[in-house]
C-alpha atoms as a PDB file:
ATOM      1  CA  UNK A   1      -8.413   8.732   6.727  1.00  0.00           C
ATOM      2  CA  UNK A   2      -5.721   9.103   3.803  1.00  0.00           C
ATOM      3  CA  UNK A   3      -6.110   6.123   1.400  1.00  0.00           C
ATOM      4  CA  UNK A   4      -2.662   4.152  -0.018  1.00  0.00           C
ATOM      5  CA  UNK A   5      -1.747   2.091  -2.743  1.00  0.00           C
ATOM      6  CA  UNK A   6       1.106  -0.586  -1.515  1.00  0.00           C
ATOM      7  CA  UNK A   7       2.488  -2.392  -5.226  1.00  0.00           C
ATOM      8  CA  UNK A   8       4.532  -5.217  -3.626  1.00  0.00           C
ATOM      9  CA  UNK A   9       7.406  -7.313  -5.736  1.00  0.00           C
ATOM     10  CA  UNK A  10       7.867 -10.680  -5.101  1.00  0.00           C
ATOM     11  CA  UNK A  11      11.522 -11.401  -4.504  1.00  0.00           C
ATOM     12  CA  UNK A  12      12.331 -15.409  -5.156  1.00  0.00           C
ATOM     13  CA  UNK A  13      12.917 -15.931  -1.157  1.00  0.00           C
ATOM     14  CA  UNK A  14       9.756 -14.229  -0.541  1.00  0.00           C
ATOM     15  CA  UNK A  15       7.514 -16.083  -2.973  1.00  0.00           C
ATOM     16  CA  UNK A  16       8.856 -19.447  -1.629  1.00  0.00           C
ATOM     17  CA  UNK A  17       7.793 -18.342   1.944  1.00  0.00           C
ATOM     18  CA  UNK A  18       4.602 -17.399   0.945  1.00  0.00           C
ATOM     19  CA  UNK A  19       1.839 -18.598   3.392  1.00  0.00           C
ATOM     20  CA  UNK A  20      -1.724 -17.922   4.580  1.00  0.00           C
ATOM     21  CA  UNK A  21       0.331 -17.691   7.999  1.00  0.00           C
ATOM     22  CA  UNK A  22       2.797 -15.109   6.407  1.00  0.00           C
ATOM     23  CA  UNK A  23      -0.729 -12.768   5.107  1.00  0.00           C
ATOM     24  CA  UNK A  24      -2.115 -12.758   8.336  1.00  0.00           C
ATOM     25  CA  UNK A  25       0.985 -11.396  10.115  1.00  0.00           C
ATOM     26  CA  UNK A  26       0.951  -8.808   7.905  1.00  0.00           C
ATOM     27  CA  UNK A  27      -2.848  -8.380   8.556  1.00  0.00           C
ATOM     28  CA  UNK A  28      -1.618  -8.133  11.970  1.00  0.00           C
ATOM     29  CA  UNK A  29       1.268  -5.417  10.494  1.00  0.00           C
ATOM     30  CA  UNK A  30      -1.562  -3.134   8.915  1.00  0.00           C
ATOM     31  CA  UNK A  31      -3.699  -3.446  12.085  1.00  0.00           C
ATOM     32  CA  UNK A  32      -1.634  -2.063  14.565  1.00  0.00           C
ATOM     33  CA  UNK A  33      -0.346   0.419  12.544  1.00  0.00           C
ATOM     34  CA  UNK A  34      -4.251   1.781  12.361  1.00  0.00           C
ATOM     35  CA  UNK A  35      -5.136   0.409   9.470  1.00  0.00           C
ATOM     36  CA  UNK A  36      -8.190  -1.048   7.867  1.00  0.00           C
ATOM     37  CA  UNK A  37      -7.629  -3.143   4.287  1.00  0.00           C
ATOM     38  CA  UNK A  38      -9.585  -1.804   1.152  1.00  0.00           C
ATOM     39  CA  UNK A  39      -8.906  -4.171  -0.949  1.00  0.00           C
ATOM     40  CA  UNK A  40      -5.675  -6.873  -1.755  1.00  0.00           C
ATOM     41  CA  UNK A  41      -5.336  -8.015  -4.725  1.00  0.00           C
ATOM     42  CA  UNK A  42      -2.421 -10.531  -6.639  1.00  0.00           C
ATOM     43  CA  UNK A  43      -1.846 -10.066 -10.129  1.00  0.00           C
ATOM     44  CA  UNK A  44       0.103 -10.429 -12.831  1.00  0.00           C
ATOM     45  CA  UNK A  45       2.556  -8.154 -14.784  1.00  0.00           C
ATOM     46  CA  UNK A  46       4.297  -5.686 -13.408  1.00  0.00           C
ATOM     47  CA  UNK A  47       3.743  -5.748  -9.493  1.00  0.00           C
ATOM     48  CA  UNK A  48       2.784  -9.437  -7.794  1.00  0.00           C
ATOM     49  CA  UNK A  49       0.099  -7.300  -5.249  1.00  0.00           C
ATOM     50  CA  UNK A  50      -2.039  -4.679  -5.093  1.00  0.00           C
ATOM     51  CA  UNK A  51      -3.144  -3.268  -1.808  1.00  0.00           C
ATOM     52  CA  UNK A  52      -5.837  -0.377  -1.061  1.00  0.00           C
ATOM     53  CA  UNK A  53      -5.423   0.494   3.001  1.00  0.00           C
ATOM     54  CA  UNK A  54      -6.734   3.771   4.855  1.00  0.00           C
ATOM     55  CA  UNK A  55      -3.863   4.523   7.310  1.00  0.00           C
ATOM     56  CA  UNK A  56      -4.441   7.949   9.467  1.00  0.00           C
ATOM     57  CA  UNK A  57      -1.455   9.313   8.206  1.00  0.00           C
ATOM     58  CA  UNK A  58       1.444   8.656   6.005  1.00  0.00           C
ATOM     59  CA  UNK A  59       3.965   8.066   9.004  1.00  0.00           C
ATOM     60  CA  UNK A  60       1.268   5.024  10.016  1.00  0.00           C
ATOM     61  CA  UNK A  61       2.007   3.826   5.861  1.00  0.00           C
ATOM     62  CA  UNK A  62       5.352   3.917   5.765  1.00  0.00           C
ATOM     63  CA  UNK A  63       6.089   2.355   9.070  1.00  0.00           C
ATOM     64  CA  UNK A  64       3.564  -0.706   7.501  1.00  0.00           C
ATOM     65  CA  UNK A  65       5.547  -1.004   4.587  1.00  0.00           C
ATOM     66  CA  UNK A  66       8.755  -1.301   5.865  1.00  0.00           C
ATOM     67  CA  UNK A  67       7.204  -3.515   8.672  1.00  0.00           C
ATOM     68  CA  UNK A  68       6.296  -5.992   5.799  1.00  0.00           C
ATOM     69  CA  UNK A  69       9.218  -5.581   4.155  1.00  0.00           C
ATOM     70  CA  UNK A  70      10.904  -6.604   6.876  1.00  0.00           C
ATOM     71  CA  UNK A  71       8.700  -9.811   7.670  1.00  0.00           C
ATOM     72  CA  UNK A  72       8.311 -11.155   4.172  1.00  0.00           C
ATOM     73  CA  UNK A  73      10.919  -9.411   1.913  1.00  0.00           C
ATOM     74  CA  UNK A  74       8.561  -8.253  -0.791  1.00  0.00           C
ATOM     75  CA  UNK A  75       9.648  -4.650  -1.493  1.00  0.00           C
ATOM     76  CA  UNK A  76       6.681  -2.313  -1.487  1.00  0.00           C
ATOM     77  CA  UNK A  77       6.148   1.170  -3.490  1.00  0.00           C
ATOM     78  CA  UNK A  78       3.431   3.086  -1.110  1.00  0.00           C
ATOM     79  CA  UNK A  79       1.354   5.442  -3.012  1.00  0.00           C
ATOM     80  CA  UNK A  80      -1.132   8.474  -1.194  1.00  0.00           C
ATOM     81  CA  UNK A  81      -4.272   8.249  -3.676  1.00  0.00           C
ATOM     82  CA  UNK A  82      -6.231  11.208  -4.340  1.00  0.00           C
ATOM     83  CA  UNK A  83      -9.564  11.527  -4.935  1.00  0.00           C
ATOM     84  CA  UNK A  84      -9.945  11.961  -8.950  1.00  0.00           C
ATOM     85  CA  UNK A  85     -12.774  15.285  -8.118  1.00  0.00           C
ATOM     86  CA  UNK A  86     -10.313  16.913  -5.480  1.00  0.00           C
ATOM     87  CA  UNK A  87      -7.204  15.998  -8.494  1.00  0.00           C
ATOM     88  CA  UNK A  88      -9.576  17.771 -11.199  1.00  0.00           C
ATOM     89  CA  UNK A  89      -9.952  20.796  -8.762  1.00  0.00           C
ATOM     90  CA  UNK A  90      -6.391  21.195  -7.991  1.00  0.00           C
ATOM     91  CA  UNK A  91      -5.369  21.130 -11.647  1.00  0.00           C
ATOM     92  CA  UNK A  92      -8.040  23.391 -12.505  1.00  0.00           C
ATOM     93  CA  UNK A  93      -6.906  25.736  -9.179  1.00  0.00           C
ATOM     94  CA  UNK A  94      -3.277  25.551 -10.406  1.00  0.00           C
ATOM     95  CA  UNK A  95      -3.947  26.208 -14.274  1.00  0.00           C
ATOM     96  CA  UNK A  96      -5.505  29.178 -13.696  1.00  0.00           C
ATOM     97  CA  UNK A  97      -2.562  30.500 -12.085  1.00  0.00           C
ATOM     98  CA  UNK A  98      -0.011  29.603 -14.735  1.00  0.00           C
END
């Protein structure tokens, strides 16, 4: 399955409503959208979350961000990752046809 990267922004409504309840709805969110969680990370700097999920297809990722948008109001940027040997052989593939 395609991997993502979700960045999510804390707005100030959101962060106030933050709750353990609030993360597992939107374990719930990534679930029945037929996903499975990599990784989920806070942090600090520019983006208040970090999230690696393996979604089928990009239609199942975008209908889980906006679903979480939607429940907690942090705005997420949703990513496709590639794998960094498949990204080398594309660039090489495409440089030799410059």
């Amino acid at each position: 399955m395609p991997i993502f990267m979700m960045f999510g922004k804390y707005s100030k409504e959101a962060l106030q409503n933050a709750s353990p309840e609030r993360t597992k709805k939107v374990l719930e969110i990534i679930k029945q959208n037929d996903g499975k969680v990599i990784s989920m990370y806070a942090v600090a700097g520019e983006h208040d979350l970090i999230f690696t999920l393996d979604f089928p297809d990009t239609q199942k990722a975008i209908a889980t961000s906006l679903a979480m948008k939607k429940l907690t109001g942090i705005s997420f940027v949703t990513s496709p990752v590639v794998d960094v040997d498949e990204f080398d052989q594309t660039l090489l593939f495409e440089v030799k046809n410059l």
